[in-house]
PDB file of N, CA and C in Angstrom:
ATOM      1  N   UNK A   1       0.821  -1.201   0.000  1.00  0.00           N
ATOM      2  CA  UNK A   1       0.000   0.000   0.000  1.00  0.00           C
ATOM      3  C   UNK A   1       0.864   1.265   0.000  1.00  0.00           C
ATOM      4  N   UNK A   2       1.863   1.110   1.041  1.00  0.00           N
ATOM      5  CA  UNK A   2       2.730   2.791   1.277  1.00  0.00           C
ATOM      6  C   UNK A   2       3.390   2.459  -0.136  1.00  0.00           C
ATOM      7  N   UNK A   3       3.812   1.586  -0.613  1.00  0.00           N
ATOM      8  CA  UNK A   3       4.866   1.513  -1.921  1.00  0.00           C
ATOM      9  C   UNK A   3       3.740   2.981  -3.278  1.00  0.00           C
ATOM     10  N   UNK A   4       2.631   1.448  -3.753  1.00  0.00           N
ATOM     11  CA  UNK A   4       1.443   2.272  -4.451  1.00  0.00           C
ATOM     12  C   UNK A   4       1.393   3.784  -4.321  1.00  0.00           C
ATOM     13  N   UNK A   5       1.235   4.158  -2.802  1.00  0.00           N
ATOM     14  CA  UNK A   5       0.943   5.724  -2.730  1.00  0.00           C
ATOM     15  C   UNK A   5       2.688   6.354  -2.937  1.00  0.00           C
ATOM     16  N   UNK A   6       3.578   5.877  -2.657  1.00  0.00           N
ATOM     17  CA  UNK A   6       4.871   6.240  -3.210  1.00  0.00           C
ATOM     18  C   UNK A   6       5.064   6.754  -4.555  1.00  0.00           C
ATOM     19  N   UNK A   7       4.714   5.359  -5.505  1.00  0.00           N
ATOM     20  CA  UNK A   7       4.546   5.935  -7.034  1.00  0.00           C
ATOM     21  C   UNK A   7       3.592   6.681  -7.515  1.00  0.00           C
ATOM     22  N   UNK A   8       2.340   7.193  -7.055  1.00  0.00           N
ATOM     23  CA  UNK A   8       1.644   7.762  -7.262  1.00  0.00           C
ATOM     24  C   UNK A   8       2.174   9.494  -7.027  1.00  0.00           C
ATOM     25  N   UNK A   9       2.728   9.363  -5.862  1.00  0.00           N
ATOM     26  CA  UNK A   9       3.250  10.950  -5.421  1.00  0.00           C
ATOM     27  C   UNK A   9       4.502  11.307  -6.445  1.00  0.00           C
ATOM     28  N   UNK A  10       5.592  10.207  -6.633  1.00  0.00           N
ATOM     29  CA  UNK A  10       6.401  10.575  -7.787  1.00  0.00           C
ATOM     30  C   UNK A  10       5.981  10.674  -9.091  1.00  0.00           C
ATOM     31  N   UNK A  11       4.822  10.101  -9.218  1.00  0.00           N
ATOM     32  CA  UNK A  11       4.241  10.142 -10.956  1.00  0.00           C
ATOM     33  C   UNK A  11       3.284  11.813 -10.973  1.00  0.00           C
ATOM     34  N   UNK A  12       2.799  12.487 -10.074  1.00  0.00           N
ATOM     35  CA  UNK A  12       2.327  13.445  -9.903  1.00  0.00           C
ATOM     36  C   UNK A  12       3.361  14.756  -9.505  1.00  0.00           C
ATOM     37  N   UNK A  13       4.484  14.459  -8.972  1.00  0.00           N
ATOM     38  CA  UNK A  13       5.345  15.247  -9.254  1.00  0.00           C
ATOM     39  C   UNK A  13       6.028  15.476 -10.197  1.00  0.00           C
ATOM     40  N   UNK A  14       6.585  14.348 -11.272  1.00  0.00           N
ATOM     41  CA  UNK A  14       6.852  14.380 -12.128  1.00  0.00           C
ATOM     42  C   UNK A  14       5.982  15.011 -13.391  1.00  0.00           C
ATOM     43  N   UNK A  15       4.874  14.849 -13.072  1.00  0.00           N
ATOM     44  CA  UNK A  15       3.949  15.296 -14.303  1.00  0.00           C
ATOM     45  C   UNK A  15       3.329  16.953 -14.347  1.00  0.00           C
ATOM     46  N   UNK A  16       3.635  17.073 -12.504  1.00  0.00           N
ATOM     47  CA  UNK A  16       3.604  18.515 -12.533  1.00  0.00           C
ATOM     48  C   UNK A  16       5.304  19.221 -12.742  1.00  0.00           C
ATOM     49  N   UNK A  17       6.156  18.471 -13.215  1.00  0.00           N
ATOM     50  CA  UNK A  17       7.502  19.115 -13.374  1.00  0.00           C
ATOM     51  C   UNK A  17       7.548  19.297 -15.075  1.00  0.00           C
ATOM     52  N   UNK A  18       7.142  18.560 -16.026  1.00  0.00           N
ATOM     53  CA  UNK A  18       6.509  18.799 -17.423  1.00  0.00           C
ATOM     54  C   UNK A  18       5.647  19.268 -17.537  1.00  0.00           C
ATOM     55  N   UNK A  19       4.551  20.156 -16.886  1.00  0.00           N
ATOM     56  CA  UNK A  19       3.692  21.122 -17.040  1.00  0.00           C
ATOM     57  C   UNK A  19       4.301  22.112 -16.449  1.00  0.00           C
ATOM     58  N   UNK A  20       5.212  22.514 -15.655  1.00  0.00           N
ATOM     59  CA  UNK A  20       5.920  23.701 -15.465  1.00  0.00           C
ATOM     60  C   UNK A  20       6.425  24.093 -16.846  1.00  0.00           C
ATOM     61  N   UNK A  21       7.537  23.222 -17.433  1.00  0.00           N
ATOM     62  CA  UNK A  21       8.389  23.235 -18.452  1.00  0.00           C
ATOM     63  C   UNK A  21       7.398  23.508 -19.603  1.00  0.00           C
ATOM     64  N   UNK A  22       6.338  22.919 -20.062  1.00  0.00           N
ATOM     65  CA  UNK A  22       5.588  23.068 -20.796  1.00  0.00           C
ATOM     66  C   UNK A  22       4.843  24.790 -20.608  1.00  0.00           C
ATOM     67  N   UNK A  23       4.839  25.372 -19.452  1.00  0.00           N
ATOM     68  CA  UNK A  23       3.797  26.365 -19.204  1.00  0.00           C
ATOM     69  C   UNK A  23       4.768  27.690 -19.335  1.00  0.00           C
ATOM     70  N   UNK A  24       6.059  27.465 -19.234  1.00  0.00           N
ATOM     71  CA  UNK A  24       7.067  28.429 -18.934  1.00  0.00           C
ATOM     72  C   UNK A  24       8.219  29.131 -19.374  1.00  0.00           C
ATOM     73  N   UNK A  25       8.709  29.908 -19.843  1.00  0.00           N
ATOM     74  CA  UNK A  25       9.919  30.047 -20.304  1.00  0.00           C
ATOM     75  C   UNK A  25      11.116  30.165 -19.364  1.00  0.00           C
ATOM     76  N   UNK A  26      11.894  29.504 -19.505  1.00  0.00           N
ATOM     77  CA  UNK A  26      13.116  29.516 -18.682  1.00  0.00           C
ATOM     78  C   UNK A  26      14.403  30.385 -19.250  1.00  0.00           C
ATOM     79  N   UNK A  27      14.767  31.472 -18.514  1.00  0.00           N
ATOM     80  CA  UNK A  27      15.513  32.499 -19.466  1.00  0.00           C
ATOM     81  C   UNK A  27      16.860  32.236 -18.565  1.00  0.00           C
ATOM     82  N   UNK A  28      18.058  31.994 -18.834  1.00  0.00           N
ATOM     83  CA  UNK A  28      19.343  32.438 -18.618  1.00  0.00           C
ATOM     84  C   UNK A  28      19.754  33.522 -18.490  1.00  0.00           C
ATOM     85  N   UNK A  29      20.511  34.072 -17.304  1.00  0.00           N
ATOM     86  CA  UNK A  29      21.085  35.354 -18.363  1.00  0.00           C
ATOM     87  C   UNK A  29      22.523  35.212 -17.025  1.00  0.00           C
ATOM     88  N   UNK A  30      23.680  34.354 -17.715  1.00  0.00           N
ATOM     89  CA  UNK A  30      24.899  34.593 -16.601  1.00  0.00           C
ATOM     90  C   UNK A  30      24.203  33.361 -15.447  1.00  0.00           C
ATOM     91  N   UNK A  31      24.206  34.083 -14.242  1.00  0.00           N
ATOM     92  CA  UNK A  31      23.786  33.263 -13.088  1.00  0.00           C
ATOM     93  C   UNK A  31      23.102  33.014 -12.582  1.00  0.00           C
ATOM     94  N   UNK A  32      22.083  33.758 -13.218  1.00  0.00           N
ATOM     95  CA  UNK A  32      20.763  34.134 -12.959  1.00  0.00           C
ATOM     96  C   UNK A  32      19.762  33.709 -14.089  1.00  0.00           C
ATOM     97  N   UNK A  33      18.478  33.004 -13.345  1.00  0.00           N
ATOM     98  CA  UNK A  33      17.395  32.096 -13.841  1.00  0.00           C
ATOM     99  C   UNK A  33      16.234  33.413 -13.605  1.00  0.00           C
ATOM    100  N   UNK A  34      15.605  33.394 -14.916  1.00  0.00           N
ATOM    101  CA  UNK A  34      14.373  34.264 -14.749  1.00  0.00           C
ATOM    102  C   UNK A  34      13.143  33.665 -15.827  1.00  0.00           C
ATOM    103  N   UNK A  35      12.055  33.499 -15.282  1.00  0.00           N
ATOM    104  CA  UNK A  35      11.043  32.227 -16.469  1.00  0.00           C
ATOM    105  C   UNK A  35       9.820  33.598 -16.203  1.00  0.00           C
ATOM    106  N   UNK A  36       9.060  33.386 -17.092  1.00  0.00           N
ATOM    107  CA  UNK A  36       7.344  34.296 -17.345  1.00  0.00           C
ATOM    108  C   UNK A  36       6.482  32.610 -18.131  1.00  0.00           C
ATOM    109  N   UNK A  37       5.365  33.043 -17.901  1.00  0.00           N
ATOM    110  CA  UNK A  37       4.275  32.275 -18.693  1.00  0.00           C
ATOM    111  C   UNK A  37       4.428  32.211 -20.208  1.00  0.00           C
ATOM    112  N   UNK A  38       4.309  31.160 -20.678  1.00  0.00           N
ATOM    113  CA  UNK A  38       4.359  31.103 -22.092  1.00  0.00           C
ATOM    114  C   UNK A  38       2.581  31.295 -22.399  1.00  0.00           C
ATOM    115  N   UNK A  39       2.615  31.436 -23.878  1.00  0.00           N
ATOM    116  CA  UNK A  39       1.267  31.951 -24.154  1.00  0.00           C
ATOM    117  C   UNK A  39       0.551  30.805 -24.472  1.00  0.00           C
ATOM    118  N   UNK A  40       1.362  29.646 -25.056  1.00  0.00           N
ATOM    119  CA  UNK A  40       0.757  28.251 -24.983  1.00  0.00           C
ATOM    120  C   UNK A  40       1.518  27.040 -24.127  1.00  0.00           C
ATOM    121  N   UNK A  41       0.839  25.829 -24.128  1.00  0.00           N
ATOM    122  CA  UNK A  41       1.877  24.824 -23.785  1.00  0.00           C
ATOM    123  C   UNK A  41       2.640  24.421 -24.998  1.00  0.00           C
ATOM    124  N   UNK A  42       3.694  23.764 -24.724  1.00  0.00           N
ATOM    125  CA  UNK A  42       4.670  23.995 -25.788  1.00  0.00           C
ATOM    126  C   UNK A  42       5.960  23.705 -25.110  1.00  0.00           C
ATOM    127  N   UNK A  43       6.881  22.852 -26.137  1.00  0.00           N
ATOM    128  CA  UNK A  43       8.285  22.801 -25.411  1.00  0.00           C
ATOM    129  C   UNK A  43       8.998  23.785 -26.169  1.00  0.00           C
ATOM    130  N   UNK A  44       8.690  25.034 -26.986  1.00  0.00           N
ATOM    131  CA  UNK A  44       9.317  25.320 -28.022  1.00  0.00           C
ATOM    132  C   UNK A  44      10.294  26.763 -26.787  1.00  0.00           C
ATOM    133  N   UNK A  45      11.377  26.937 -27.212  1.00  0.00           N
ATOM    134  CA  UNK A  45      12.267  27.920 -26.570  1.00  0.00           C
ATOM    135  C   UNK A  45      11.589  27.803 -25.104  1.00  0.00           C
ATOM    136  N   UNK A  46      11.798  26.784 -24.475  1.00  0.00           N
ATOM    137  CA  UNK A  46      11.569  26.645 -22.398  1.00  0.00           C
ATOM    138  C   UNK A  46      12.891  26.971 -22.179  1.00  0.00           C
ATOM    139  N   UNK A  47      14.236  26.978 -22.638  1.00  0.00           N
ATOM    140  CA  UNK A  47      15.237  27.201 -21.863  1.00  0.00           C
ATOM    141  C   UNK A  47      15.904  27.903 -23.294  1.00  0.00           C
ATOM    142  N   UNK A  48      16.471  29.598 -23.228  1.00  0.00           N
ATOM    143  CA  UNK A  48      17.070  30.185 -23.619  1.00  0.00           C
ATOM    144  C   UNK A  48      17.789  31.391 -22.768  1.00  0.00           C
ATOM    145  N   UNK A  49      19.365  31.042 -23.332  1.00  0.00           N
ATOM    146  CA  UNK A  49      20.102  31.554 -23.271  1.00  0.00           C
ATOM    147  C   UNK A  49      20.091  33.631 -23.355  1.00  0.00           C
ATOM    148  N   UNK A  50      20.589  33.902 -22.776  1.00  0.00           N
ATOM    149  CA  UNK A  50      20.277  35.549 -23.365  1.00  0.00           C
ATOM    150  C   UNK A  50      22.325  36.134 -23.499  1.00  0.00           C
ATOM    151  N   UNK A  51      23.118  35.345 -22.803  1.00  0.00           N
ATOM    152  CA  UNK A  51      24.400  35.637 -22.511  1.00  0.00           C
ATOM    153  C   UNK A  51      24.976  35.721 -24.323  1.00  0.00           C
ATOM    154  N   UNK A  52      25.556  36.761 -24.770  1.00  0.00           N
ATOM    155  CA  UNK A  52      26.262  37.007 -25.600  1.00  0.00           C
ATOM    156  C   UNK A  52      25.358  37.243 -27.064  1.00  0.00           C
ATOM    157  N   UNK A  53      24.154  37.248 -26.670  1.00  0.00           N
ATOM    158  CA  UNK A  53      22.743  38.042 -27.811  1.00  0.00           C
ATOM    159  C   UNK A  53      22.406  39.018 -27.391  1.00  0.00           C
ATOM    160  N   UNK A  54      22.375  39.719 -28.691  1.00  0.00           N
ATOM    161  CA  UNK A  54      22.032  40.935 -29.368  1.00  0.00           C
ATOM    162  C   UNK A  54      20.483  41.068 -29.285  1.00  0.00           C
ATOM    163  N   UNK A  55      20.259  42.205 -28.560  1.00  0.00           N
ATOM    164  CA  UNK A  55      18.197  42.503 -28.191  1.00  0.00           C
ATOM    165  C   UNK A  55      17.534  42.576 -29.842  1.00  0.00           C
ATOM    166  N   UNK A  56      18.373  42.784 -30.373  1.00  0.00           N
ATOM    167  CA  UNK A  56      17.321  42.575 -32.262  1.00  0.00           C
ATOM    168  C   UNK A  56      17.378  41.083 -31.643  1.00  0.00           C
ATOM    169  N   UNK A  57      18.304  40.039 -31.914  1.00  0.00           N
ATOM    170  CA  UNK A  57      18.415  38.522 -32.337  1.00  0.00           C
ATOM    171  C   UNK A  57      17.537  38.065 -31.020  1.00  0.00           C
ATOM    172  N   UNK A  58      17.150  38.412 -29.888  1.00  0.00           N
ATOM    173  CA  UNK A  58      16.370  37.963 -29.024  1.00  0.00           C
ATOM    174  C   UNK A  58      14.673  38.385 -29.673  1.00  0.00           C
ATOM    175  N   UNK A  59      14.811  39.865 -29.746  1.00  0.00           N
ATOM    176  CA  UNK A  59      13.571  40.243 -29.975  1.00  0.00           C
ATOM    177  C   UNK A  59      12.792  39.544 -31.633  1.00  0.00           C
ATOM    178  N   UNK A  60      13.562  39.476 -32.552  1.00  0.00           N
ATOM    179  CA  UNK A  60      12.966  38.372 -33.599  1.00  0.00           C
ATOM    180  C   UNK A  60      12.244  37.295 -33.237  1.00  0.00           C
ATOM    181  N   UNK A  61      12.518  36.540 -32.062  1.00  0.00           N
ATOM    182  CA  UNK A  61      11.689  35.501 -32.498  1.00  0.00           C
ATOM    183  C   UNK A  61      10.538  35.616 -31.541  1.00  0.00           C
ATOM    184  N   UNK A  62       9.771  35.392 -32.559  1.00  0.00           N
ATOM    185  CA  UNK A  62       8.181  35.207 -32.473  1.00  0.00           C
ATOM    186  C   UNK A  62       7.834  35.248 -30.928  1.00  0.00           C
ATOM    187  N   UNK A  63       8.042  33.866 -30.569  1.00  0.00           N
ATOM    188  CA  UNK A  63       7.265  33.430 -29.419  1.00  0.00           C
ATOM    189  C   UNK A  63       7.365  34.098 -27.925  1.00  0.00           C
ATOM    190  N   UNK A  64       9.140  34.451 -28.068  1.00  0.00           N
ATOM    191  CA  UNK A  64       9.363  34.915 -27.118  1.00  0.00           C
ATOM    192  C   UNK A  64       8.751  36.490 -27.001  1.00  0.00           C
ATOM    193  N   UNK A  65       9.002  37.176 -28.333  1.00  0.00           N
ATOM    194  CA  UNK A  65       8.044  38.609 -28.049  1.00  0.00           C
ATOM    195  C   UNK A  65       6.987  38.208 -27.465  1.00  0.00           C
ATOM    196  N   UNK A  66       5.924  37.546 -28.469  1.00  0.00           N
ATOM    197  CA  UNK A  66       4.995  37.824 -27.784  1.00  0.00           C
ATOM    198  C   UNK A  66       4.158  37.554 -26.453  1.00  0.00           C
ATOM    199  N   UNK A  67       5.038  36.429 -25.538  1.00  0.00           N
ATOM    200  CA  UNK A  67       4.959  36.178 -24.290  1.00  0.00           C
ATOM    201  C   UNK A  67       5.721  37.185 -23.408  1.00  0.00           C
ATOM    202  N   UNK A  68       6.519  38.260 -23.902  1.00  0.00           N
ATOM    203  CA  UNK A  68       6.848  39.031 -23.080  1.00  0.00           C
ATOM    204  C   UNK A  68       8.009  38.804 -22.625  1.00  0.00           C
ATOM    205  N   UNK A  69       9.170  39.209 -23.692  1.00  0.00           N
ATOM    206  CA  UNK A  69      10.665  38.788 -23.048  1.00  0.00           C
ATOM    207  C   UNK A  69      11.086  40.276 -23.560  1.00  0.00           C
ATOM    208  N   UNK A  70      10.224  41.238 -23.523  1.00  0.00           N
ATOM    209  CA  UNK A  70      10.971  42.526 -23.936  1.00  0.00           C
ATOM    210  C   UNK A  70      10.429  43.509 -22.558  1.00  0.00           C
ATOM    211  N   UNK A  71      10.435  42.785 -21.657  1.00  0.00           N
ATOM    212  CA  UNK A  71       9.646  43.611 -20.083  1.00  0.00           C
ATOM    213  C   UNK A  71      10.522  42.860 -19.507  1.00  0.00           C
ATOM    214  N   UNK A  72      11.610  41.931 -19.631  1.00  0.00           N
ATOM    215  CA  UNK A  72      12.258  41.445 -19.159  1.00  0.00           C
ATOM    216  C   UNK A  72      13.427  41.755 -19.471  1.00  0.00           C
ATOM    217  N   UNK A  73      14.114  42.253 -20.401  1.00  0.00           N
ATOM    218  CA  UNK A  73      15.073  43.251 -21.036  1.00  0.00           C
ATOM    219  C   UNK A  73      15.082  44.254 -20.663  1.00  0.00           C
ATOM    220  N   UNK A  74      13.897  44.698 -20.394  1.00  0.00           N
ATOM    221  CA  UNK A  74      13.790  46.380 -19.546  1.00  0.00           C
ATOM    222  C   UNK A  74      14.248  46.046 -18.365  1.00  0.00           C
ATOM    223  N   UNK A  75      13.594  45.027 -17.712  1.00  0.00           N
ATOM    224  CA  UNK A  75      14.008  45.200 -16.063  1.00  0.00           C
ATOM    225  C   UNK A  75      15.696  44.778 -15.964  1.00  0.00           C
ATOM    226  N   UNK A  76      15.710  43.806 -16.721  1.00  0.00           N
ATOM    227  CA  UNK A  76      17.575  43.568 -16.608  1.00  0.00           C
ATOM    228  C   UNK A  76      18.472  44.763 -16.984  1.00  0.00           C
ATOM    229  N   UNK A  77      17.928  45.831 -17.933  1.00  0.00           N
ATOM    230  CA  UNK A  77      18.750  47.344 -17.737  1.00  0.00           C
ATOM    231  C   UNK A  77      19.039  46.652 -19.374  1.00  0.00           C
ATOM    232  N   UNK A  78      18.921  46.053 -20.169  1.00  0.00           N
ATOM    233  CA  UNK A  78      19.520  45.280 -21.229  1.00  0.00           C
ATOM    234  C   UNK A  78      19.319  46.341 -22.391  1.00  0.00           C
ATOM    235  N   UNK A  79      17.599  47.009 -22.790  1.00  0.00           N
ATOM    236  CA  UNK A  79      17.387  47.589 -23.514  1.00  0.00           C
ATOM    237  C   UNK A  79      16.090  48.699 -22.374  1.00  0.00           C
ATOM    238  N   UNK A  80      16.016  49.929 -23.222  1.00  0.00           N
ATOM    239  CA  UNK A  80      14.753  50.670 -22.490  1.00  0.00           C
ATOM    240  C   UNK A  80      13.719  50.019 -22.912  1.00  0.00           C
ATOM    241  N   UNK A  81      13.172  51.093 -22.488  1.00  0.00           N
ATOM    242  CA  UNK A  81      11.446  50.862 -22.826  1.00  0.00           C
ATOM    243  C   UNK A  81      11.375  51.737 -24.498  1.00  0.00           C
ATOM    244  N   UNK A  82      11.880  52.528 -24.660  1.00  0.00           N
ATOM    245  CA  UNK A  82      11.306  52.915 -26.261  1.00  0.00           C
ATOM    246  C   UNK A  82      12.348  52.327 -26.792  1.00  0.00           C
ATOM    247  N   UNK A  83      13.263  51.038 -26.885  1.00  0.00           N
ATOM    248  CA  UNK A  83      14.135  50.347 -27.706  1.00  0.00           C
ATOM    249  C   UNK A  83      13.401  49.130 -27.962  1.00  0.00           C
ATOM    250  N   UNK A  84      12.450  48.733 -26.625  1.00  0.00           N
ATOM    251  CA  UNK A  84      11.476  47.798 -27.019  1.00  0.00           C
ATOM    252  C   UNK A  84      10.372  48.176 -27.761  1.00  0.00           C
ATOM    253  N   UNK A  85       9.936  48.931 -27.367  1.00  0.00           N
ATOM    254  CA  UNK A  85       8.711  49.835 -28.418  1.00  0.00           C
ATOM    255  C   UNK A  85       8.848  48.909 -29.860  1.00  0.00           C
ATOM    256  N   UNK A  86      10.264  49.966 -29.847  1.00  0.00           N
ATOM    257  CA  UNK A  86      10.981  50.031 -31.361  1.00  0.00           C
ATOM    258  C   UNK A  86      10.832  49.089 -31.861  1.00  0.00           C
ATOM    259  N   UNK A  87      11.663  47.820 -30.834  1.00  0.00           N
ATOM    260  CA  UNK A  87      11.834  46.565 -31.909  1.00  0.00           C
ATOM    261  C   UNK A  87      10.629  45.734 -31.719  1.00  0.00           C
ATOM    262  N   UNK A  88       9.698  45.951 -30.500  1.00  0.00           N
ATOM    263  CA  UNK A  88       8.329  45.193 -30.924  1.00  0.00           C
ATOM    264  C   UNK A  88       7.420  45.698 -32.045  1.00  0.00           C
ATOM    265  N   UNK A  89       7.441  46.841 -32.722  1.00  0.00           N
ATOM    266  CA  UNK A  89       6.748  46.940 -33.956  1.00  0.00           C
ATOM    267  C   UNK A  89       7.451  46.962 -34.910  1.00  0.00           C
ATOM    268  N   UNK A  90       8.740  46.995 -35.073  1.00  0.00           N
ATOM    269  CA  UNK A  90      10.130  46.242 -36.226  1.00  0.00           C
ATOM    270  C   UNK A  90       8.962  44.850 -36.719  1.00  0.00           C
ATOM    271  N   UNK A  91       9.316  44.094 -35.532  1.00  0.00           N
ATOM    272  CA  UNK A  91       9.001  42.708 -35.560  1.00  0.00           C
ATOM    273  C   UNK A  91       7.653  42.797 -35.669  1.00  0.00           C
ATOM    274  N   UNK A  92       6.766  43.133 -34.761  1.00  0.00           N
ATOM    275  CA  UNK A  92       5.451  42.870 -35.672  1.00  0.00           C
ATOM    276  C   UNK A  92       5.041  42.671 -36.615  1.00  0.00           C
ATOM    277  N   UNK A  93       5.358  44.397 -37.523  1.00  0.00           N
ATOM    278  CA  UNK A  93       5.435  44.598 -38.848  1.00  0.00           C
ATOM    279  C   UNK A  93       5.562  43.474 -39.778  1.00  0.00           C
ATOM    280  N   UNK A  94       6.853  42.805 -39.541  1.00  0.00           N
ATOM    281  CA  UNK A  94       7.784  41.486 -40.023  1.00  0.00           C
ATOM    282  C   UNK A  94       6.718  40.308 -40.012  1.00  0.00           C
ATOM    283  N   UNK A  95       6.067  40.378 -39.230  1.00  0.00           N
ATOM    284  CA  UNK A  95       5.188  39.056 -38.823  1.00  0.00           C
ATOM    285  C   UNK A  95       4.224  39.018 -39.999  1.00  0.00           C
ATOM    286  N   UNK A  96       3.708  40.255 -39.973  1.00  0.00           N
ATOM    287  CA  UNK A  96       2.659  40.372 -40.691  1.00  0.00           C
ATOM    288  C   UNK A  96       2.403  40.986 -42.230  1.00  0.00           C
ATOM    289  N   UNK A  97       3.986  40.793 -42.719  1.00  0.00           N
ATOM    290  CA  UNK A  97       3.915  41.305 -44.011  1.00  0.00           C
ATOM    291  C   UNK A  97       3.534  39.452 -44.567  1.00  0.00           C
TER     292      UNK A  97
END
C-alpha cells in the first residue's frame, strides 16, 4: 500500500515538473534564472540563453516577443522601454507582411 501511494506521489510530481516546463519560459542570463508564462503549452524555446545576444536577435523571435521577453530586457537594464517599443513593432510589422 505505502509503496502504491509512493509511485503515485512521484508520478504526480513528475507530471507537474513537465507542465511547469511546458507552461514556462526559462531564461538564462549569466547566473541568474528568470522564467514568465508562455502563451501556450509547448516545449518550443523553455530554456534560452540571453548571454552574448544581441536585443534585435532575441527580440525576432516570435514566441518569445509575444509572451513578453521585452519587459524582461527592460528590467535587466539590457534595452529601455522605447528600444522595445521600437523593436516590438520592427518585428510585428515582419510578422505580418
Amino acid at each position: 500500500m505505502l509503496r502504491t501511494i509512493r509511485k503515485y506521489i512521484i508520478i504526480g510530481i513528475l507530471a507537474y515538473c513537465v507542465y511547469f516546463l511546458l507552461n514556462n519560459h526559462i531564461i538564462l542570463d549569466g547566473t541568474r534564472v528568470h522564467y514568465f508564462k508562455k502563451s501556450q503549452l509547448t516545449f518550443s524555446y523553455t530554456f534560452y540563453e540571453l548571454k552574448d545576444k544581441r536585443p534585435e536577435t532575441i527580440m525576432k523571435i516570435d514566441e518569445l516577443r509575444n509572451d513578453g521577453i521585452g519587459d524582461l530586457l527592460v528590467e535587466l537594464g539590457i534595452i529601455d522601454e522605447k528600444e522595445k517599443d521600437i523593436l516590438e513593432n520592427k518585428y510585428d510589422a515582419e510578422e505580418y507582411e
